[in-house]
N, C-alpha and C. Protein backbone atom coordinates (compact mmCIF):
# COMPACT_ATOMS: atom_id res chain seq x y z
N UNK A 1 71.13 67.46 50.76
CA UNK A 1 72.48 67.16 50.34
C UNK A 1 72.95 68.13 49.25
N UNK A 2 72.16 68.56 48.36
CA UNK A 2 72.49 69.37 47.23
C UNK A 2 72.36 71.02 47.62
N UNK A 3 72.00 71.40 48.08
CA UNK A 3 72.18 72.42 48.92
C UNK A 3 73.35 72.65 49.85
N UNK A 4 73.62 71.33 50.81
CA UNK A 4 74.89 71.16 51.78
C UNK A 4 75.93 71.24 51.02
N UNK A 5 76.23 71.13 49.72
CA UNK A 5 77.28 70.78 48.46
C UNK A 5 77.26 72.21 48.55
N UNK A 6 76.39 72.90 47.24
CA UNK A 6 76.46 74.09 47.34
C UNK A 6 76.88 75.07 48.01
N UNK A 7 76.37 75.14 49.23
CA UNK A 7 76.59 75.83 50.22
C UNK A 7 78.50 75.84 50.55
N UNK A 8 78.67 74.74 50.64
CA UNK A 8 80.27 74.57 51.01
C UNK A 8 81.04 75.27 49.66
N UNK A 9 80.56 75.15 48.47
CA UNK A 9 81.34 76.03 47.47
C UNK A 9 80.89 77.75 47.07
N UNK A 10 79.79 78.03 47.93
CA UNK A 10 79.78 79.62 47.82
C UNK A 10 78.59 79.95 47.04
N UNK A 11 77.77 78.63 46.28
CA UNK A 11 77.19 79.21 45.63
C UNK A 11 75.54 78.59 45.42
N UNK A 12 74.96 78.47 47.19
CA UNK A 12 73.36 78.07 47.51
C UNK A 12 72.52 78.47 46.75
N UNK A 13 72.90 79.31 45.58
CA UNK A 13 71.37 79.90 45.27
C UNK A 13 71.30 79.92 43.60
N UNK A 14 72.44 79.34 43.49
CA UNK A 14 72.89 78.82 42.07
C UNK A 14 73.06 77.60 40.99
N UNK A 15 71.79 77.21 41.71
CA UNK A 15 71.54 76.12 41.24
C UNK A 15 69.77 75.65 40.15
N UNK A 16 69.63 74.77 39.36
CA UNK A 16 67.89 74.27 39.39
C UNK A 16 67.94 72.98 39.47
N UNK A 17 67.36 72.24 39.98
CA UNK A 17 67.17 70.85 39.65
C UNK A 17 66.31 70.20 38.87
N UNK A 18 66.97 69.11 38.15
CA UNK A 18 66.16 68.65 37.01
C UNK A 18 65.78 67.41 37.12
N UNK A 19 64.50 66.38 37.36
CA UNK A 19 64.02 65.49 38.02
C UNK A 19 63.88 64.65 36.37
N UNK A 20 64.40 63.62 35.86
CA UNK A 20 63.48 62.53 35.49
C UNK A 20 62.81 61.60 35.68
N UNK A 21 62.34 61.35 36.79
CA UNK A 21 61.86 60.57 37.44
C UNK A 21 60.61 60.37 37.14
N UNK A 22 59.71 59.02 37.30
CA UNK A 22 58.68 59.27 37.61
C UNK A 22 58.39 58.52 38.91
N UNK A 23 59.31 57.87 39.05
CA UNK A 23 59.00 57.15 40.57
C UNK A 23 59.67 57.87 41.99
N UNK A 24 60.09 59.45 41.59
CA UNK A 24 60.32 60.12 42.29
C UNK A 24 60.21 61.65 42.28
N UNK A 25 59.15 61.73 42.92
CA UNK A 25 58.36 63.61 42.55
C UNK A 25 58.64 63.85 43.81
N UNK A 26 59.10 65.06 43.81
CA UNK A 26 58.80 65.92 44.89
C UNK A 26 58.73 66.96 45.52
N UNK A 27 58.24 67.95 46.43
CA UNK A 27 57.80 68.93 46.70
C UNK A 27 58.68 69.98 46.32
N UNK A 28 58.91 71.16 45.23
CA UNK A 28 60.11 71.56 44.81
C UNK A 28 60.18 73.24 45.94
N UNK A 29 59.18 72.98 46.68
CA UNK A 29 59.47 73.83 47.45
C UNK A 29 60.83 73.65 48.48
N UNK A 30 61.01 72.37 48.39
CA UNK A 30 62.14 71.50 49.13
C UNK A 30 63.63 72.48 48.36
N UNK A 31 63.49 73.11 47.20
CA UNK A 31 64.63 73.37 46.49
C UNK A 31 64.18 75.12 46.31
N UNK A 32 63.44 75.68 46.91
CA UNK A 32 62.93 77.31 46.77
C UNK A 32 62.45 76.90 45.08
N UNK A 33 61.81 76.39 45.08
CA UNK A 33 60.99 76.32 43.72
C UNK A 33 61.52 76.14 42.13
N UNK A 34 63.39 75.44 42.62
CA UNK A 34 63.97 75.39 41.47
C UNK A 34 63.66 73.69 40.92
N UNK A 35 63.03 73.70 40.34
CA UNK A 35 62.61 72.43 40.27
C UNK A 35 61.97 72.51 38.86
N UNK A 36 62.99 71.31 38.11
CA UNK A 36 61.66 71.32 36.28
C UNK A 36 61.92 69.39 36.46
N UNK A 37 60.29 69.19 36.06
CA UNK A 37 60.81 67.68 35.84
C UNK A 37 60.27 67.72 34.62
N UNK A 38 61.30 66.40 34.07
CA UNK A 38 61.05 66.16 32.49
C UNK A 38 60.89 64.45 32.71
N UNK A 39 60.06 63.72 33.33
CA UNK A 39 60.12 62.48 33.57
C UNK A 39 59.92 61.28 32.33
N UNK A 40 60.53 60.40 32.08
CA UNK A 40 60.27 59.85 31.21
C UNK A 40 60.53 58.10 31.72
N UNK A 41 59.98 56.93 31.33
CA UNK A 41 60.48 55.78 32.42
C UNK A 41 61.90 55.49 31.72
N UNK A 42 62.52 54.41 32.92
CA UNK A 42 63.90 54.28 32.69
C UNK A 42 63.62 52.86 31.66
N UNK A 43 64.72 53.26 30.90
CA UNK A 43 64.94 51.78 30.00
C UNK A 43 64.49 51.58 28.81
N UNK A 44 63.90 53.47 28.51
CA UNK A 44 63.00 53.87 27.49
C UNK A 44 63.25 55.33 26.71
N UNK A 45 63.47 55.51 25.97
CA UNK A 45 63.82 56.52 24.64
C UNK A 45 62.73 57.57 25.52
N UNK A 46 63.17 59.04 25.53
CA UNK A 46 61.73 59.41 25.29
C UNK A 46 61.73 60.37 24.17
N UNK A 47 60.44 61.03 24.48
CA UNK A 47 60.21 61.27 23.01
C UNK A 47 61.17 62.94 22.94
N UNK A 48 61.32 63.09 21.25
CA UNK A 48 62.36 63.76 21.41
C UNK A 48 61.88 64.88 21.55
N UNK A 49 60.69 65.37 21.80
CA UNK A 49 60.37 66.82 22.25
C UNK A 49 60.49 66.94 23.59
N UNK A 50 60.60 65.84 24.52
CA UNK A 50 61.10 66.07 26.16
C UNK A 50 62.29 66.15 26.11
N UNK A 51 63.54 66.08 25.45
CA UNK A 51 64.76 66.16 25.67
C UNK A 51 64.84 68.19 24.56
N UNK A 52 63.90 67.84 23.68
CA UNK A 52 64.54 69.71 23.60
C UNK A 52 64.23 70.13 23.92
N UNK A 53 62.76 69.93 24.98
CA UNK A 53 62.22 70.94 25.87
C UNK A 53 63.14 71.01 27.30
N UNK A 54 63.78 69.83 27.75
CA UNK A 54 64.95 70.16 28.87
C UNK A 54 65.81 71.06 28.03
N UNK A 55 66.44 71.00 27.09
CA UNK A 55 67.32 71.98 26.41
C UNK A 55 67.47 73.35 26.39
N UNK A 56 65.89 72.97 26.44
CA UNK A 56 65.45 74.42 26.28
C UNK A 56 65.06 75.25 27.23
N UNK A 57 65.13 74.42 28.60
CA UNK A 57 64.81 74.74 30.04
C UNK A 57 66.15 75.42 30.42
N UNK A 58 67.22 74.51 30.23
CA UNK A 58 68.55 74.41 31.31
C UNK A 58 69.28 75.66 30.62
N UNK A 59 68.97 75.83 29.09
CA UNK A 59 70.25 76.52 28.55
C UNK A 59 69.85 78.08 29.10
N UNK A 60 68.83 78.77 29.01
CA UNK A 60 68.58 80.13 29.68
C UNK A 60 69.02 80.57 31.13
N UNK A 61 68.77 79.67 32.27
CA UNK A 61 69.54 79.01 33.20
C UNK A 61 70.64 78.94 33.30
N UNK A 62 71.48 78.47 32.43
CA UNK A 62 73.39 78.49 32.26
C UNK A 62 73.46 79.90 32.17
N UNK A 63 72.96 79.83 31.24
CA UNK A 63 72.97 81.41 30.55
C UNK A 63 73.07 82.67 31.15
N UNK A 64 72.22 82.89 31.92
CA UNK A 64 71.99 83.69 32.81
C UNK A 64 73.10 84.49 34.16
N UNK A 65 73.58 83.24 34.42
CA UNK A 65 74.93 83.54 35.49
C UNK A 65 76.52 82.07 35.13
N UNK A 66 77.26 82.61 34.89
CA UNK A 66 78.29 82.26 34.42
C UNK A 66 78.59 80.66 35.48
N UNK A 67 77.73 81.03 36.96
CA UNK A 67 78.04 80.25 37.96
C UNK A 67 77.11 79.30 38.49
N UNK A 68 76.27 79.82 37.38
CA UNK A 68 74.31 78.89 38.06
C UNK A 68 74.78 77.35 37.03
N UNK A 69 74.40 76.50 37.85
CA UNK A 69 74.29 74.62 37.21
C UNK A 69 73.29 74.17 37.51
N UNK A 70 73.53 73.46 36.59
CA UNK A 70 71.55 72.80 36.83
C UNK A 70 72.25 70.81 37.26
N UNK A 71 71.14 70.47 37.75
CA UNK A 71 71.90 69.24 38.86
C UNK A 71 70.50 68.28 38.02
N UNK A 72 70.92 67.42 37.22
CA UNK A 72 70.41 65.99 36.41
C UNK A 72 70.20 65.35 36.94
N UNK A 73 69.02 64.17 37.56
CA UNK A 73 69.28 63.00 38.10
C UNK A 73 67.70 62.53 37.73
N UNK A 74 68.14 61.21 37.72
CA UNK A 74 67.01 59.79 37.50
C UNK A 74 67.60 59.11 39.32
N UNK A 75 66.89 58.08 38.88
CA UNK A 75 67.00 56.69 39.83
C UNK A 75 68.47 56.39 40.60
N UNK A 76 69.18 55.95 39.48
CA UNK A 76 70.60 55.57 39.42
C UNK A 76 71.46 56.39 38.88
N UNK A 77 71.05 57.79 37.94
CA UNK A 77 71.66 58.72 37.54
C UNK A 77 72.91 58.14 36.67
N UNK A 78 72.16 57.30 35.93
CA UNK A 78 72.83 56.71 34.54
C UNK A 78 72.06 57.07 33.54
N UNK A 79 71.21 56.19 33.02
CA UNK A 79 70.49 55.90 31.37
C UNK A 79 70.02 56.92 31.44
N UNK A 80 68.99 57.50 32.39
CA UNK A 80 68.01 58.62 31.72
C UNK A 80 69.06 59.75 31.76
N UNK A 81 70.08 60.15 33.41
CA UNK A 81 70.56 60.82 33.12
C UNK A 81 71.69 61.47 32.20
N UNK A 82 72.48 60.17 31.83
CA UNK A 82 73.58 60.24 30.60
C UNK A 82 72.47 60.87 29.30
N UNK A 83 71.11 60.67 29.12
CA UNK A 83 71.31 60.64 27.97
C UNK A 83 70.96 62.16 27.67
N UNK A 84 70.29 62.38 28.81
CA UNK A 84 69.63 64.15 28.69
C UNK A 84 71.19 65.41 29.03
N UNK A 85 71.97 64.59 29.91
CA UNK A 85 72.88 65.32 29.96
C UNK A 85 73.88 65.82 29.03
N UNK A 86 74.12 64.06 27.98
CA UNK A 86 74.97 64.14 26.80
C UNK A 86 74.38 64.77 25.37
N UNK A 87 72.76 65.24 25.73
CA UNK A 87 72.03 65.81 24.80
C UNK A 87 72.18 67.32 24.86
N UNK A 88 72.23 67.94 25.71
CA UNK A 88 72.05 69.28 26.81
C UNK A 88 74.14 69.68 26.16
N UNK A 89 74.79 68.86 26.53
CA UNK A 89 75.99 68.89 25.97
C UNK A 89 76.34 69.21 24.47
N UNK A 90 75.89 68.60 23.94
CA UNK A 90 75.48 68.54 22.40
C UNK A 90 74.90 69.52 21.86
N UNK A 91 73.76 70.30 22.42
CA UNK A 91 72.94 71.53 22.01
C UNK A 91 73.55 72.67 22.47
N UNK A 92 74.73 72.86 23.46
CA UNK A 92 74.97 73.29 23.57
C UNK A 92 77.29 73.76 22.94
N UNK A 93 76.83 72.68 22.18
CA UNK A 93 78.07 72.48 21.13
C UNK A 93 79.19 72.61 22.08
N UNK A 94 79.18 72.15 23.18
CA UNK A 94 80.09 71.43 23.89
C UNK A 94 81.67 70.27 23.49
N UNK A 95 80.58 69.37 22.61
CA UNK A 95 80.94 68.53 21.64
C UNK A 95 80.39 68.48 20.04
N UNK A 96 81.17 68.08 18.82
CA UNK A 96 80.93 67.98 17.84
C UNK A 96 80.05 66.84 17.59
N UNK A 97 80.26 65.62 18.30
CA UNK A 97 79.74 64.23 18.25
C UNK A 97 78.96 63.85 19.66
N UNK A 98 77.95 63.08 19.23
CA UNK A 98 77.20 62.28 19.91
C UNK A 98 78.10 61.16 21.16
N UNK A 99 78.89 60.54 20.21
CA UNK A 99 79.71 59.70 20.95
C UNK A 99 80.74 60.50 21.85
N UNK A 100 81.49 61.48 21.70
CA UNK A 100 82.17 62.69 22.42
C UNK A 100 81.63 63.19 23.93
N UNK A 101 79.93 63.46 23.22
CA UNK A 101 79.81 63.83 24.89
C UNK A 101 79.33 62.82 25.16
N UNK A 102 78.64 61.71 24.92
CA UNK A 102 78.44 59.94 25.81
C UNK A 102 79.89 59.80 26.66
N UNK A 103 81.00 59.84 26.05
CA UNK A 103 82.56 59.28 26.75
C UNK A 103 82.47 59.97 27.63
N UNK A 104 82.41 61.30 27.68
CA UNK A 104 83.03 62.71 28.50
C UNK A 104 82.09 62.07 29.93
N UNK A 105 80.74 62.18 29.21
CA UNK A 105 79.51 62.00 30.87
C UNK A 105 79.97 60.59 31.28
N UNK A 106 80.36 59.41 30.63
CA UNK A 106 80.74 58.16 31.13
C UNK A 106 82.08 58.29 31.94
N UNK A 107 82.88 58.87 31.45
CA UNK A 107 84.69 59.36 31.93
C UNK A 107 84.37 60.04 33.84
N UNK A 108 83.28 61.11 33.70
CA UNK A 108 82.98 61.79 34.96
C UNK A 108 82.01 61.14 35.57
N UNK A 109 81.37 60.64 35.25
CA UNK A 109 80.02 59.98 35.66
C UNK A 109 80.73 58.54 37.00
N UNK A 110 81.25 57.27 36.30
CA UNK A 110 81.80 56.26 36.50
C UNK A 110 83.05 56.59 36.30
N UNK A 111 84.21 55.38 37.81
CA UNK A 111 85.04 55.07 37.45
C UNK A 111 85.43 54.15 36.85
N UNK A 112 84.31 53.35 36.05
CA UNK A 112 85.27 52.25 35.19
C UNK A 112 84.72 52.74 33.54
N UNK A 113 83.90 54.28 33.79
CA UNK A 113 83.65 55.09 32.00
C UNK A 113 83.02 53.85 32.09
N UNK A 114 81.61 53.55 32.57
CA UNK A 114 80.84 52.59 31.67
C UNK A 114 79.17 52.94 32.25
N UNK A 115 79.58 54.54 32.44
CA UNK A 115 77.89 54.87 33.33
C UNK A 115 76.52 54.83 32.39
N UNK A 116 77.23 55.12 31.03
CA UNK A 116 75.72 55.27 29.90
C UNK A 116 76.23 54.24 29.00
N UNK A 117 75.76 53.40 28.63
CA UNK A 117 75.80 52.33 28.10
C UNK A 117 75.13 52.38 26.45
N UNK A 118 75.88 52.36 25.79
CA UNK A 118 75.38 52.65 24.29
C UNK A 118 75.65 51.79 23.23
């Protein structure tokens, strides 16, 4: 599916995917080897050296091509993912505030803005 997306906007090879999962690993050859997981369980803080080590994954990645995105997802692609995404946002001074990029990822995330719950 994330590839079929891609593909329809021009840009298959411009992508990494970023797994938090732990109840979902998988073969990242499935993605030509773009694949970082930072798994942590849902419903649970993790620790804060797995969120600056994604930081520190994705931002060289952006970096690199003006057009490359990196694609976030957990389970339900809420809690774990709001929070690494609105962190990744933040380090990357996107936003001034914590609460700024929480709204922004809740605003795009959900239509009723209530995807990360804080």
């Amino acid at each position: 599916m994330i590839v079929i997306l891609l593909r329809s906007h021009g840009n298959e090879d411009k992508y990494k995917v970023y797994n938090l999962c732990f109840e979902r690993l998988y073969d990242a050859s499935l993605f030509e080897g773009k694949v970082a997981s930072f798994p942590f369980d849902d419903h649970n803080c993790p620790p804060l050296q797995l969120i600056i080590s994604f930081c520190y994954s994705a931002y060289p990645w952006l970096k690199l091509d003006i057009e490359n995105v990196v694609i976030v997802h957990c389970k339900a692609g809420m809690a774990r993912t709001g929070l690494m995404i609105s962190s990744l946002q933040l380090f990357l001074k996107f936003f001034p505030t914590t609460e700024e990029s929480m709204n922004y990822y809740n605003q795009k995330r959900c239509v009723d803005g209530k995807g990360f719950v804080y």
